[in-house]
C-alpha atoms as a PDB file:
ATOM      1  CA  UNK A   1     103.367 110.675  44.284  1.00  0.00           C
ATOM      2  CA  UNK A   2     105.609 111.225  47.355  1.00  0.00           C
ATOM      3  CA  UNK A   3     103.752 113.976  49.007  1.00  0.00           C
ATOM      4  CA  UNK A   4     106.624 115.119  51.159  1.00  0.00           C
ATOM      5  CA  UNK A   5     109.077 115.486  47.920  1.00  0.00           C
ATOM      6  CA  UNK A   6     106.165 117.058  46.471  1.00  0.00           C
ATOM      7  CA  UNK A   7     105.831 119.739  48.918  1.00  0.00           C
ATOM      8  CA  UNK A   8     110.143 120.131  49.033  1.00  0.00           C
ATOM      9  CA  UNK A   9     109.738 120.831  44.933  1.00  0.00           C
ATOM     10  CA  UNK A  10     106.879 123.178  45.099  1.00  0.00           C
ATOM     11  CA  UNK A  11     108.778 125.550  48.188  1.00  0.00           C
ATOM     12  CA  UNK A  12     111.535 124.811  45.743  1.00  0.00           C
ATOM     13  CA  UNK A  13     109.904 126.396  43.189  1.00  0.00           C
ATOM     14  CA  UNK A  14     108.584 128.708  44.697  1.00  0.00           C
ATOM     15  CA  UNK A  15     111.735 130.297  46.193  1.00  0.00           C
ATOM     16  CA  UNK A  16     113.763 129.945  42.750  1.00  0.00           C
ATOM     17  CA  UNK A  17     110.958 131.906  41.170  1.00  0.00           C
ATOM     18  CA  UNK A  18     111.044 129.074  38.456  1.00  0.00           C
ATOM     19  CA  UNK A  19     110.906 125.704  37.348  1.00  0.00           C
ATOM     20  CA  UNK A  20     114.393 125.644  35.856  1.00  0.00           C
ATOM     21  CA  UNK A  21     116.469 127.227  39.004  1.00  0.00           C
ATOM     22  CA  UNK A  22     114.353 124.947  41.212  1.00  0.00           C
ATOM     23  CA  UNK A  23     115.062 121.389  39.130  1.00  0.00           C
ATOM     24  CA  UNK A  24     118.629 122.472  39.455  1.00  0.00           C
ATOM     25  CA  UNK A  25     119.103 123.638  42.932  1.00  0.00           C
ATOM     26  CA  UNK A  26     117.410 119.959  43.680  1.00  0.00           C
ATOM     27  CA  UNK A  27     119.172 118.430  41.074  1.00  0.00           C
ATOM     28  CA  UNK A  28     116.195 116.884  39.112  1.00  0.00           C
ATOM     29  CA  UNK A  29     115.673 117.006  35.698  1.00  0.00           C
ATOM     30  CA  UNK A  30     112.910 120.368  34.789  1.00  0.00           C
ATOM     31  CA  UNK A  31     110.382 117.917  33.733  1.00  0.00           C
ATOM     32  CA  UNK A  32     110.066 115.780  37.226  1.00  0.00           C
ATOM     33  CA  UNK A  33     109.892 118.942  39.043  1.00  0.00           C
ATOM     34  CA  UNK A  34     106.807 119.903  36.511  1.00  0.00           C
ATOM     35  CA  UNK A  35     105.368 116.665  36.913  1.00  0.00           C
ATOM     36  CA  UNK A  36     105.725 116.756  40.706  1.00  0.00           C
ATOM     37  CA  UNK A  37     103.641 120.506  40.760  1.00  0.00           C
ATOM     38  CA  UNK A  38     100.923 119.203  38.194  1.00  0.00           C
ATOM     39  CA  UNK A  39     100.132 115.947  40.708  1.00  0.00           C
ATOM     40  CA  UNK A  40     100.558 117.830  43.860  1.00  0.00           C
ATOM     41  CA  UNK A  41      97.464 120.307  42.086  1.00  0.00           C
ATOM     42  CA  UNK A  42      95.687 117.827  40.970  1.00  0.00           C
ATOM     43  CA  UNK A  43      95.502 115.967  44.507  1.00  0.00           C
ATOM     44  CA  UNK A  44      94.309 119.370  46.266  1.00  0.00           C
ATOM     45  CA  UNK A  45      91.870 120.204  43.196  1.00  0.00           C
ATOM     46  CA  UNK A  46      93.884 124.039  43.583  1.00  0.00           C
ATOM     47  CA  UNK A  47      95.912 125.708  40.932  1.00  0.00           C
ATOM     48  CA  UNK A  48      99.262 127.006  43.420  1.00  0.00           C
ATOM     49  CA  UNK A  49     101.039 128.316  40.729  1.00  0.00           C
ATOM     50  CA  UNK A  50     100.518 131.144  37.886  1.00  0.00           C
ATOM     51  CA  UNK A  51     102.844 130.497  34.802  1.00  0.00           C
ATOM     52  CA  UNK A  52     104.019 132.164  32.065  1.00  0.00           C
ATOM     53  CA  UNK A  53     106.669 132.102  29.255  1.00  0.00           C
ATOM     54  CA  UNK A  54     108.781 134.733  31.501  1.00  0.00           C
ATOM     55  CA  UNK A  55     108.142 134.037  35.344  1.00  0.00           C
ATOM     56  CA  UNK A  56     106.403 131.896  37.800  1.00  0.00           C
ATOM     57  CA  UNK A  57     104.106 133.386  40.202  1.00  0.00           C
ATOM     58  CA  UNK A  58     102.276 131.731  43.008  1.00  0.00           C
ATOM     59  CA  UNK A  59      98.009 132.479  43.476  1.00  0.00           C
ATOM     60  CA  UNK A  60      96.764 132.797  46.777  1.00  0.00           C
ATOM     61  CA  UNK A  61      95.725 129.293  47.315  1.00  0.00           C
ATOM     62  CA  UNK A  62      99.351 128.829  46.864  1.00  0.00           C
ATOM     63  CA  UNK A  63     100.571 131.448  49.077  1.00  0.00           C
ATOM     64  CA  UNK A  64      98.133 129.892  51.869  1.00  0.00           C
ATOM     65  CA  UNK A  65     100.037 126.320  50.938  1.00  0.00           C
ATOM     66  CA  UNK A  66     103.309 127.121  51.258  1.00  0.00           C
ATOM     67  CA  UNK A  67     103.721 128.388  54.142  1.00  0.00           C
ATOM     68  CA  UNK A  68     101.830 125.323  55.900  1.00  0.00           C
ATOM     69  CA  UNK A  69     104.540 123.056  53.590  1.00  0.00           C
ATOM     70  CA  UNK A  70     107.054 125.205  55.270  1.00  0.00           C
ATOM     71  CA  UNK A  71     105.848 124.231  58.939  1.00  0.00           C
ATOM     72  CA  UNK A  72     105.208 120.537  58.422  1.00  0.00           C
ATOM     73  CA  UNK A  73     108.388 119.858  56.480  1.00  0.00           C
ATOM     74  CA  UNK A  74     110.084 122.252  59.647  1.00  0.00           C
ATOM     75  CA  UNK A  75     108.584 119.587  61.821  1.00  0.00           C
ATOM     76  CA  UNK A  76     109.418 116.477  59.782  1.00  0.00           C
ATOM     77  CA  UNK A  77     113.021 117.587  60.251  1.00  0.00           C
ATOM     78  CA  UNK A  78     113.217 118.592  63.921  1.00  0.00           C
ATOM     79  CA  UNK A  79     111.730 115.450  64.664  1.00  0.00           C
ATOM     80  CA  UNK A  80     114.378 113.072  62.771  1.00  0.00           C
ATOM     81  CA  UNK A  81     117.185 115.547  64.097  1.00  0.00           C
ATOM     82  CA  UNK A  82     115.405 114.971  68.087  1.00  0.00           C
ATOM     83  CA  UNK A  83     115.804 111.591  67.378  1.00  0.00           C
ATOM     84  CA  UNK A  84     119.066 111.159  65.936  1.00  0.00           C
ATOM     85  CA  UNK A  85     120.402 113.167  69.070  1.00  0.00           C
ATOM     86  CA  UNK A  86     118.242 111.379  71.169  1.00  0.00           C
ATOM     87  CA  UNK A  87     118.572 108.101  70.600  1.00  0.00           C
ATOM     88  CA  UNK A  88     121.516 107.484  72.420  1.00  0.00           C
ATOM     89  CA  UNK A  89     121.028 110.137  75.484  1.00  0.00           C
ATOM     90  CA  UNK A  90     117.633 111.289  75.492  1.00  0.00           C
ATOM     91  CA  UNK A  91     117.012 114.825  77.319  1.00  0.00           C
ATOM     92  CA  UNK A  92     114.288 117.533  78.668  1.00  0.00           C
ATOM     93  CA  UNK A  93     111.802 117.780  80.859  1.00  0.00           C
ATOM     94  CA  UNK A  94     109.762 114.195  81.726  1.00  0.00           C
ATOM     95  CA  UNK A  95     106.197 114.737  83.484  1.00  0.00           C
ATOM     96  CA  UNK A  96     104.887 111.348  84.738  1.00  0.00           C
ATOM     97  CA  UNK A  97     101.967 110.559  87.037  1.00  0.00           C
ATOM     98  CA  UNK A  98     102.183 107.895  89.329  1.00  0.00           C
ATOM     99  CA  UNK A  99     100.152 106.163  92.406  1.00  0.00           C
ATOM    100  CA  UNK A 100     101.787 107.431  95.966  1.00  0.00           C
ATOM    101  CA  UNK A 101     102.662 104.187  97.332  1.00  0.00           C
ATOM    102  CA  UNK A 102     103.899 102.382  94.371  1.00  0.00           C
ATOM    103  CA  UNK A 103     106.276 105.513  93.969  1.00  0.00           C
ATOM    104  CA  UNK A 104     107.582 105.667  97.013  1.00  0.00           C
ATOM    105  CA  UNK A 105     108.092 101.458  97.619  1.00  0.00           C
ATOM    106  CA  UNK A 106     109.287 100.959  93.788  1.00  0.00           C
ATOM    107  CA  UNK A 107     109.679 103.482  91.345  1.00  0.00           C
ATOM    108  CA  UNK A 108     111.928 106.041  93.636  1.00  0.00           C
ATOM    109  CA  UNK A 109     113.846 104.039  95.174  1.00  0.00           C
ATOM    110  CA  UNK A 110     114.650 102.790  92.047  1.00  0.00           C
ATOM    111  CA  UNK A 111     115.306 106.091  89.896  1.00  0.00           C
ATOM    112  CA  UNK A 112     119.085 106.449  91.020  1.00  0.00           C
ATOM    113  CA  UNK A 113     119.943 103.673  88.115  1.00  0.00           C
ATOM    114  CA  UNK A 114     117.336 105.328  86.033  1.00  0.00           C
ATOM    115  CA  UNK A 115     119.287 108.417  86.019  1.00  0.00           C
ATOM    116  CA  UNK A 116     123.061 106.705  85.842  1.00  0.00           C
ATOM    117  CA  UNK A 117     121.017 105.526  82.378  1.00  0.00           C
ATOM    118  CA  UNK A 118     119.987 108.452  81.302  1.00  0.00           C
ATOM    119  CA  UNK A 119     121.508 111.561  82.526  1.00  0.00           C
ATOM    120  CA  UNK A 120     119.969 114.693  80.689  1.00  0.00           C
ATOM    121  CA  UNK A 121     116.564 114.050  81.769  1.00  0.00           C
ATOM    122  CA  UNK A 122     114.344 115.699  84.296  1.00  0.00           C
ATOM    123  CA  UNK A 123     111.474 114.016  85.804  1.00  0.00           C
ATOM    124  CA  UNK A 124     108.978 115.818  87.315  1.00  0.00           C
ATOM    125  CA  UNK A 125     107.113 112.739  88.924  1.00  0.00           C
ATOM    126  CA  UNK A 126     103.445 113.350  90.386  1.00  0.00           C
ATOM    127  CA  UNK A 127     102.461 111.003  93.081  1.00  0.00           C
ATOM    128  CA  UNK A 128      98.966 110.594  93.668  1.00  0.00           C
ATOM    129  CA  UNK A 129      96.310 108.483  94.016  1.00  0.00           C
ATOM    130  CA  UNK A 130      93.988 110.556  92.209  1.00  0.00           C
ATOM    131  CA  UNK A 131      93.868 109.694  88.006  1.00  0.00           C
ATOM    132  CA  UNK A 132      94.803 112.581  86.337  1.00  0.00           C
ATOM    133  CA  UNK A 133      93.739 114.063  83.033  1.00  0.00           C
ATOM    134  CA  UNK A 134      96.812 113.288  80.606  1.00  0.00           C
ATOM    135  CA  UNK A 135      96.272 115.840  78.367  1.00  0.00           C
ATOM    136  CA  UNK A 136      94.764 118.407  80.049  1.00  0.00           C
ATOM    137  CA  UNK A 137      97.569 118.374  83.090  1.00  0.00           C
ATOM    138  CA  UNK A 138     100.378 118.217  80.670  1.00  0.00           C
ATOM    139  CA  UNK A 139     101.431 114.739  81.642  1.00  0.00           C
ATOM    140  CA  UNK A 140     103.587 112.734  79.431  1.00  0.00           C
ATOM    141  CA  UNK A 141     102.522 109.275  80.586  1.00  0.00           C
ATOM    142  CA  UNK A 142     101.583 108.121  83.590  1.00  0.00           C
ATOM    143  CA  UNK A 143     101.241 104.362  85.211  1.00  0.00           C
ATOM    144  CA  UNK A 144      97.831 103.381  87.119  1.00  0.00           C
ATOM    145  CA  UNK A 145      96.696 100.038  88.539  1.00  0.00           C
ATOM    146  CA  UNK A 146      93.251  98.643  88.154  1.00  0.00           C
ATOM    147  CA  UNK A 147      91.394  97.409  84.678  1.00  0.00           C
ATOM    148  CA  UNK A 148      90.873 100.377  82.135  1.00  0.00           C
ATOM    149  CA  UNK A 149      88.151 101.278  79.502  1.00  0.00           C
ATOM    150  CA  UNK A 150      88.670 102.083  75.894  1.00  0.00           C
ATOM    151  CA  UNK A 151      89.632 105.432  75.239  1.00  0.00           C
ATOM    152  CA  UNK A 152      92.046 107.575  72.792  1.00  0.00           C
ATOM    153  CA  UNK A 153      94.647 106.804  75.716  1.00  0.00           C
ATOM    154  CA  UNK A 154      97.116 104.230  74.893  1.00  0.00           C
ATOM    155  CA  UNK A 155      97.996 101.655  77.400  1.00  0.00           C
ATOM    156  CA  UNK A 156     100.728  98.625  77.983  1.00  0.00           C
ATOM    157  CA  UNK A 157     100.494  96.047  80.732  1.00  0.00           C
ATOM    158  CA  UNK A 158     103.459  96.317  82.760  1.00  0.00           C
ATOM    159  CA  UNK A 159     102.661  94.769  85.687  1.00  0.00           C
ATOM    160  CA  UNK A 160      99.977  92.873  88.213  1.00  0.00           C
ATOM    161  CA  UNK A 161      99.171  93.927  91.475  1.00  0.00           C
ATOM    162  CA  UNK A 162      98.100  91.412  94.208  1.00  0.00           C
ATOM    163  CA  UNK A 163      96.780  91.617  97.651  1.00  0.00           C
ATOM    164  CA  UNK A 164      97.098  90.923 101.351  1.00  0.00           C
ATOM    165  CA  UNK A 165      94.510  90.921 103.996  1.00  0.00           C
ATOM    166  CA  UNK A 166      96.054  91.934 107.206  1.00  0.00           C
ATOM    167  CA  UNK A 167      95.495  93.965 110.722  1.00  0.00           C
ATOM    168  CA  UNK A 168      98.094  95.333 113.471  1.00  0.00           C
ATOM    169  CA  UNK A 169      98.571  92.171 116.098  1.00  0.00           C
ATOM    170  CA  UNK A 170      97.374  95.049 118.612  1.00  0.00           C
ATOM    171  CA  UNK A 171      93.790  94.795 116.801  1.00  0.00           C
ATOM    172  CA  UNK A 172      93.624  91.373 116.570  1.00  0.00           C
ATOM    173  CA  UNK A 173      94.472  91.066 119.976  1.00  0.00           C
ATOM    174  CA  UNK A 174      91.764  93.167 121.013  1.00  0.00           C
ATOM    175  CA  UNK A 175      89.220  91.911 118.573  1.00  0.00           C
ATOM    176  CA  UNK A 176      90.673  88.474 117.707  1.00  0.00           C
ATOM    177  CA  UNK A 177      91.230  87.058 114.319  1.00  0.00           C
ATOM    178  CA  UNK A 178      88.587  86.807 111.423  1.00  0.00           C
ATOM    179  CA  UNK A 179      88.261  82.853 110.040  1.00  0.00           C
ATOM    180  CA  UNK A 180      85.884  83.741 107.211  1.00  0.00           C
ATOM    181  CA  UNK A 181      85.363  86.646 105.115  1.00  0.00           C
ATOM    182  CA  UNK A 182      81.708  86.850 106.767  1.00  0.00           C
ATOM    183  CA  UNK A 183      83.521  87.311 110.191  1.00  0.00           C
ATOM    184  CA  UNK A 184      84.743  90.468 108.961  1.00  0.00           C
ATOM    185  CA  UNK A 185      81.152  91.693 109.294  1.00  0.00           C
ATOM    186  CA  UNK A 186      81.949  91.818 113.203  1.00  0.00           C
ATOM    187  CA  UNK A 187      85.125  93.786 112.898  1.00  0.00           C
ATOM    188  CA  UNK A 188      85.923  97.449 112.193  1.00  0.00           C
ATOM    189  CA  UNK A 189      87.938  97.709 108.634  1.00  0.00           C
ATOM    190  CA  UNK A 190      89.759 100.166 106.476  1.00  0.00           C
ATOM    191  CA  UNK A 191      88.352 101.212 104.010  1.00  0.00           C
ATOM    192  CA  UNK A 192      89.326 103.229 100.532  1.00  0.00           C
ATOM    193  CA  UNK A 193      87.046 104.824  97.847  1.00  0.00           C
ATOM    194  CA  UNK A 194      88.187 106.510  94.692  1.00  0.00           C
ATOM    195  CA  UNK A 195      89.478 110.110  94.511  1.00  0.00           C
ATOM    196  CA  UNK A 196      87.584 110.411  91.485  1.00  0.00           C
ATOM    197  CA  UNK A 197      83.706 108.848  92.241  1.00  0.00           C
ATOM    198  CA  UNK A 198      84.027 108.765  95.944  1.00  0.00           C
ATOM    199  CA  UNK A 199      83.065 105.233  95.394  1.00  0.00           C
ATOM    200  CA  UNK A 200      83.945 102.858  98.583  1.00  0.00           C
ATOM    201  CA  UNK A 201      85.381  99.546  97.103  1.00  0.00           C
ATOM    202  CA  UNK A 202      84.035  96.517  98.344  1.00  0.00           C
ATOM    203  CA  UNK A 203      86.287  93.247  99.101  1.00  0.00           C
ATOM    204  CA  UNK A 204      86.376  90.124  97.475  1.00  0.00           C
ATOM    205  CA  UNK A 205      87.715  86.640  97.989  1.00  0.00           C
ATOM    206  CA  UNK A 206      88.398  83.601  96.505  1.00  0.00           C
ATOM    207  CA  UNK A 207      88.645  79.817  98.272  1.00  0.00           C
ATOM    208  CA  UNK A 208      88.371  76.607  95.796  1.00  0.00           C
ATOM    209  CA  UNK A 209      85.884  77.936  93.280  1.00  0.00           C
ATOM    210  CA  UNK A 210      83.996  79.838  95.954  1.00  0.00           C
ATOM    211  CA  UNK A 211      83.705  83.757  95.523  1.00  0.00           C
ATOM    212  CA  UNK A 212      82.518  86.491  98.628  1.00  0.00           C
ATOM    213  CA  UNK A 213      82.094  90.533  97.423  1.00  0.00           C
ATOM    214  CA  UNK A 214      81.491  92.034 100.456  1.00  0.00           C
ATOM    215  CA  UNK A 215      80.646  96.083 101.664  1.00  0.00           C
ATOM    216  CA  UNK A 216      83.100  96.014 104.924  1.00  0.00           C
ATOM    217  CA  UNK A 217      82.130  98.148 107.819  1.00  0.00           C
ATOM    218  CA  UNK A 218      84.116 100.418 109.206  1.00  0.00           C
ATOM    219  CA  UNK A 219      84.846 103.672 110.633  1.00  0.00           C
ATOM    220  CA  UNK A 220      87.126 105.381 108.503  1.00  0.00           C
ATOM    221  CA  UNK A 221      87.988 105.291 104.659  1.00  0.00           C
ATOM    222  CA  UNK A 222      90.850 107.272 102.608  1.00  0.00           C
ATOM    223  CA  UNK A 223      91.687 107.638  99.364  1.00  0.00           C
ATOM    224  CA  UNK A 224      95.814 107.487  99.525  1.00  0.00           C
ATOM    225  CA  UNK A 225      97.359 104.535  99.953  1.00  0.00           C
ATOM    226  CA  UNK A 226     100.567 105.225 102.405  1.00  0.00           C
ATOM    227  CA  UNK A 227      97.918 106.911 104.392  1.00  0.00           C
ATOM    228  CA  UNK A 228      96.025 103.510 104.199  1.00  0.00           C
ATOM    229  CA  UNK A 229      98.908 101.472 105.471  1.00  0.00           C
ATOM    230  CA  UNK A 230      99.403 103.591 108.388  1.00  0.00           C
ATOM    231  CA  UNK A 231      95.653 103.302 109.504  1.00  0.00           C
ATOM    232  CA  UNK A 232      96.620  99.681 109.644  1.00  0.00           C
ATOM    233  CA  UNK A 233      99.551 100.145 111.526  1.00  0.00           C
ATOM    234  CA  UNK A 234      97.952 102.019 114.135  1.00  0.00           C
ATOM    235  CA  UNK A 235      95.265  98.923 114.838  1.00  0.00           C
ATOM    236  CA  UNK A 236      91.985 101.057 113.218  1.00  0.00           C
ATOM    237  CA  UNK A 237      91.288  98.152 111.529  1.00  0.00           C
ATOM    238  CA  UNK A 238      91.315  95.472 108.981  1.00  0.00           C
ATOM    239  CA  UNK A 239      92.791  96.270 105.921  1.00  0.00           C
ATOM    240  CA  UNK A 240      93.281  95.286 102.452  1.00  0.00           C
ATOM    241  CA  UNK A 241      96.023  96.315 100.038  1.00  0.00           C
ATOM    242  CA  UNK A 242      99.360  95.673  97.767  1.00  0.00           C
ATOM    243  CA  UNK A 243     101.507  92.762  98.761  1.00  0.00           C
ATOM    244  CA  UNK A 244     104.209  95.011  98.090  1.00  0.00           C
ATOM    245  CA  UNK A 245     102.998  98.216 100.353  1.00  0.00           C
ATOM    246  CA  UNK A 246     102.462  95.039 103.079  1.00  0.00           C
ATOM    247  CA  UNK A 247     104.609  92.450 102.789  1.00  0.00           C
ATOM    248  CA  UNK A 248     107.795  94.026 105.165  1.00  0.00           C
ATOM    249  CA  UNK A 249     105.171  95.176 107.837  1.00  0.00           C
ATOM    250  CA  UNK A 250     104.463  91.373 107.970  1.00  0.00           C
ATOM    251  CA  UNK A 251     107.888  89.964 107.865  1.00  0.00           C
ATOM    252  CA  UNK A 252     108.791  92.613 110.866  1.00  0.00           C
ATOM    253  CA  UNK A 253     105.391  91.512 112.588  1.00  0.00           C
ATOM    254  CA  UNK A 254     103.991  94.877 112.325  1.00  0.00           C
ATOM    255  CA  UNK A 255     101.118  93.487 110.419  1.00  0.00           C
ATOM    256  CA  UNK A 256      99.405  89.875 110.260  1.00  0.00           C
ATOM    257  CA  UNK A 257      98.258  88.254 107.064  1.00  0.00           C
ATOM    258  CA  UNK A 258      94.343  86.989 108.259  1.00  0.00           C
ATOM    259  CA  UNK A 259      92.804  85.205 106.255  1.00  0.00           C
ATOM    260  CA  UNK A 260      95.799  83.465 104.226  1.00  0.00           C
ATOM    261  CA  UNK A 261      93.715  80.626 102.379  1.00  0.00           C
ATOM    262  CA  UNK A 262      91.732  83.096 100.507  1.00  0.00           C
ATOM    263  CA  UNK A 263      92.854  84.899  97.646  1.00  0.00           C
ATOM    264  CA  UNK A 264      91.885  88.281  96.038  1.00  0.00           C
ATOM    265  CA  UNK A 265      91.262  89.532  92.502  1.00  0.00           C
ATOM    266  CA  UNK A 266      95.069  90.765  91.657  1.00  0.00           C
ATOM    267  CA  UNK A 267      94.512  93.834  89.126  1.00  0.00           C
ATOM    268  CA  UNK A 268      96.526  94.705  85.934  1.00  0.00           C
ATOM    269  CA  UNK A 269      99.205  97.739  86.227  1.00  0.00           C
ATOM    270  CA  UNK A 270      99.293  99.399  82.866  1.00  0.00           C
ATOM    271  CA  UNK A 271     101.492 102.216  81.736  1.00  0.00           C
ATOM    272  CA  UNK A 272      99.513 105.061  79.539  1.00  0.00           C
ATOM    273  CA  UNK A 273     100.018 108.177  77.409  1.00  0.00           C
ATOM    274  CA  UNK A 274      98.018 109.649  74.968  1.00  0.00           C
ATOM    275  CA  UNK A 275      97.863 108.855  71.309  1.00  0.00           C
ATOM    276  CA  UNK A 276      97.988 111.861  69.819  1.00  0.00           C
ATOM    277  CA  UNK A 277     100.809 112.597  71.059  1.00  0.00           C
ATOM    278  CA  UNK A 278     104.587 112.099  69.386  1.00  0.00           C
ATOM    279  CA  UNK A 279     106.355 109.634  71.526  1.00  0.00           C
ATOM    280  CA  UNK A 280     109.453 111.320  71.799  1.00  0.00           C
ATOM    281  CA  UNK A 281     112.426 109.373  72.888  1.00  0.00           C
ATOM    282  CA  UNK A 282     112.415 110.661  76.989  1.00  0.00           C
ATOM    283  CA  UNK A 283     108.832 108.795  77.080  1.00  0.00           C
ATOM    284  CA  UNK A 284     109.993 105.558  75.003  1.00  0.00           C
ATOM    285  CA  UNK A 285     112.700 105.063  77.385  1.00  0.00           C
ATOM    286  CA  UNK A 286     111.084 105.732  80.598  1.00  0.00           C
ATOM    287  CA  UNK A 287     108.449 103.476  79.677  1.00  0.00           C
ATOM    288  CA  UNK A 288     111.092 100.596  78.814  1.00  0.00           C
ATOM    289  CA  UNK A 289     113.019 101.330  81.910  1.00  0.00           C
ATOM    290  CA  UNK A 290     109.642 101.349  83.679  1.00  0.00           C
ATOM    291  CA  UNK A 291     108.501  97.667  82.251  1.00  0.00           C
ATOM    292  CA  UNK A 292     111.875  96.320  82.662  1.00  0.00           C
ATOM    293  CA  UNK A 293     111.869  97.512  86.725  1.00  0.00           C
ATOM    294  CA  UNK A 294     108.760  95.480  87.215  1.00  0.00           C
ATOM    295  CA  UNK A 295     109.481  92.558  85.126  1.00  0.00           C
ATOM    296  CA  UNK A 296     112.297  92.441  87.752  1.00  0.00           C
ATOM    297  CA  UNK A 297     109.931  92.732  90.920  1.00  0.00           C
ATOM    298  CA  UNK A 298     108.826  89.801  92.542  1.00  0.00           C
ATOM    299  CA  UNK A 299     105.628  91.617  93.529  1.00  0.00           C
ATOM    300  CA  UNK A 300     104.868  93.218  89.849  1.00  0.00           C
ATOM    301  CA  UNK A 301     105.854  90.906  87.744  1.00  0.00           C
ATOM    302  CA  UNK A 302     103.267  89.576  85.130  1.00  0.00           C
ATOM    303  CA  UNK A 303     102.989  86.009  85.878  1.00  0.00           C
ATOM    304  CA  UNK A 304     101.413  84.136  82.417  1.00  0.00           C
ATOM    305  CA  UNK A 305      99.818  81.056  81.453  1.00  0.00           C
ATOM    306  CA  UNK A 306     102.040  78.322  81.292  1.00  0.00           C
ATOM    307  CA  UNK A 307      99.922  78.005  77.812  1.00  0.00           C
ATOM    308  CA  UNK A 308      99.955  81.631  76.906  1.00  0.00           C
ATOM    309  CA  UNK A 309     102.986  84.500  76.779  1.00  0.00           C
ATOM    310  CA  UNK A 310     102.368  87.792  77.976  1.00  0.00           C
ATOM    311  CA  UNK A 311     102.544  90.465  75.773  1.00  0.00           C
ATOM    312  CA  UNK A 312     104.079  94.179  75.636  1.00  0.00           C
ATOM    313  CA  UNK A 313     101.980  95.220  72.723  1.00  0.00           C
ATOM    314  CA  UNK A 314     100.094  98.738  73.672  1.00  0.00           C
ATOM    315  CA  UNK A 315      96.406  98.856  72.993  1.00  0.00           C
ATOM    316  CA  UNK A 316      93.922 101.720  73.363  1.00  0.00           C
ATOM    317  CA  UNK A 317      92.789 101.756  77.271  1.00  0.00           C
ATOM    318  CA  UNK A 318      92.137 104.469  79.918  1.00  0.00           C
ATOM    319  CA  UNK A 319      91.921 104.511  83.728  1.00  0.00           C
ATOM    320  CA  UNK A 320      89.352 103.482  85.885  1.00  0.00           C
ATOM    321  CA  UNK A 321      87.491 105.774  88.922  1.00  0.00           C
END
């Protein structure tokens, strides 16, 4: 049984006040409407319908019935007629969260072509560093960096973030230049801990097989990432963050890269919305326009296996602290 043609034939009947009025405003033959009503009762164990030789009446369990067949079949319709106008010029209002700095280095500077693309949208666009609750906050999707948890949120992997060491050559003049990750023990650093936990993260590094995790001392920590940057800038320490928040401060010799032989964990950027929730056309393209942006950037772009592909398929993930 088609449920949905089921639930068309029974408001059918219903409104005709008969089976024979109803078969022929649908143009089905009497006995597949009939047929339709008996297996639609028999699936919900509920008589909907009173008949006799002269009318058709509908009980209260029927009454109840129709009018949620009216509302989802409402829905089923407004939702092929949003895409069908949609599909070529998606519209309305677009809430999306995203972390401060990679908004202001990547995404906004990038929205102008965004919006030649798709007109008859309007984004509001939250910029924080603090992970917001999807649902709760009204926000439609929302990208965040760092390796996620299962949870009813789904997630695709639409970038990788990696990571420079560096200090203003004012601080390094003052305090010279670390040649190990234990020298930073004797230096003041930067520090950031989570908006959500207040946890300060430690640093790692990575040399030829050889890992160091290490607590760095310092003097002041934050928990927004421009803000971040510009404690580096103004020689308060050692600091650790995005190539891509760092890497023109270096080329204009506002910063210094220390430590350049070792590496640092880069972290996933994933792109997440909830599950439960219709993914209307403005969020489909925005997230494709979104992937496509960072497939583009040197600094984002997922860089697989030369054995393995990457792949665009979303699973079920959430944020991290």
């Amino acid at each position: 049984m088609n449920k949905l043609q089921a639930m068309e034939v029974f408001i059918q009947v219903v409104d005709a006040g008969g089976f024979s009025r109803a078969a022929e405003n649908m143009q089905l033959p009497k006995a597949t409407v009939s047929t339709l009503i008996q297996q639609l009762e028999t699936a919900l164990s509920v008589k909907l319908l009173h008949r006799t030789t002269r009318q058709v009446t509908v009980t209260a369990d029927g009454a109840a019935y129709y009018e949620r067949c009216l509302q989802i079949l409402t829905d089923v319709k407004e939702a092929e007629e949003s895409l069908s106008r949609t599909r070529l010029s998606p519209s309305g209002r677009l809430r999306v969260d995203t972390p401060t700095g990679l908004s202001s280095e990547i995404l906004v500077p990038a929205l102008p072509a965004f919006f030649e693309r798709y007109p008859d949208i309007q984004l509001e666009l939250g910029c924080s560093d603090r992970p917001v609750d999807l649902i709760e906050e009204g926000v439609d999707c929302a990208v965040r960096g760092g390796h996620l948890v299962d949870s009813t949120l789904i997630a695709r992997r639409i970038g990788v973030l990696n990571f420079l060491t560096c200090a203003a050559p004012a601080y390094l003049e003052k305090y010279g230049t670390p040649q190990h990750p234990r020298d930073l023990a004797r230096h003041r650093c930067v520090n950031y801990f989570s908006a959500k936990t207040g946890k300060i993260y430690d640093w790692d590094f990575n040399r030829d097989g050889e890992r160091i995790e290490v607590p760095m001392p310092g003097v002041i920590a934050l928990n927004d990432s421009n803000a971040y940057v510009q404690a580096g800038l103004a020689g308060l320490g050692v600091i650790q963050m995005t190539d891509y928040l760092l890497h023109k401060h270096v080329g204009e010799g506002r910063m210094v890269q220390v430590l350049p032989d070792w590496s640092t964990d880069p972290l996933p950027v994933h792109i997440v919305y909830p599950q439960n929730r219709h993914l209307s056309a403005k969020v489909r393209v925005f997230v494709e326009w979104v992937a496509e942006l960072f497939d583009s950037h040197p600094a984002m772009r997922i860089r697989p296996p030369a054995h393995a592909s990457a792949t665009a398929a979303p699973t079920l993930m959430m944020e991290t602290a």
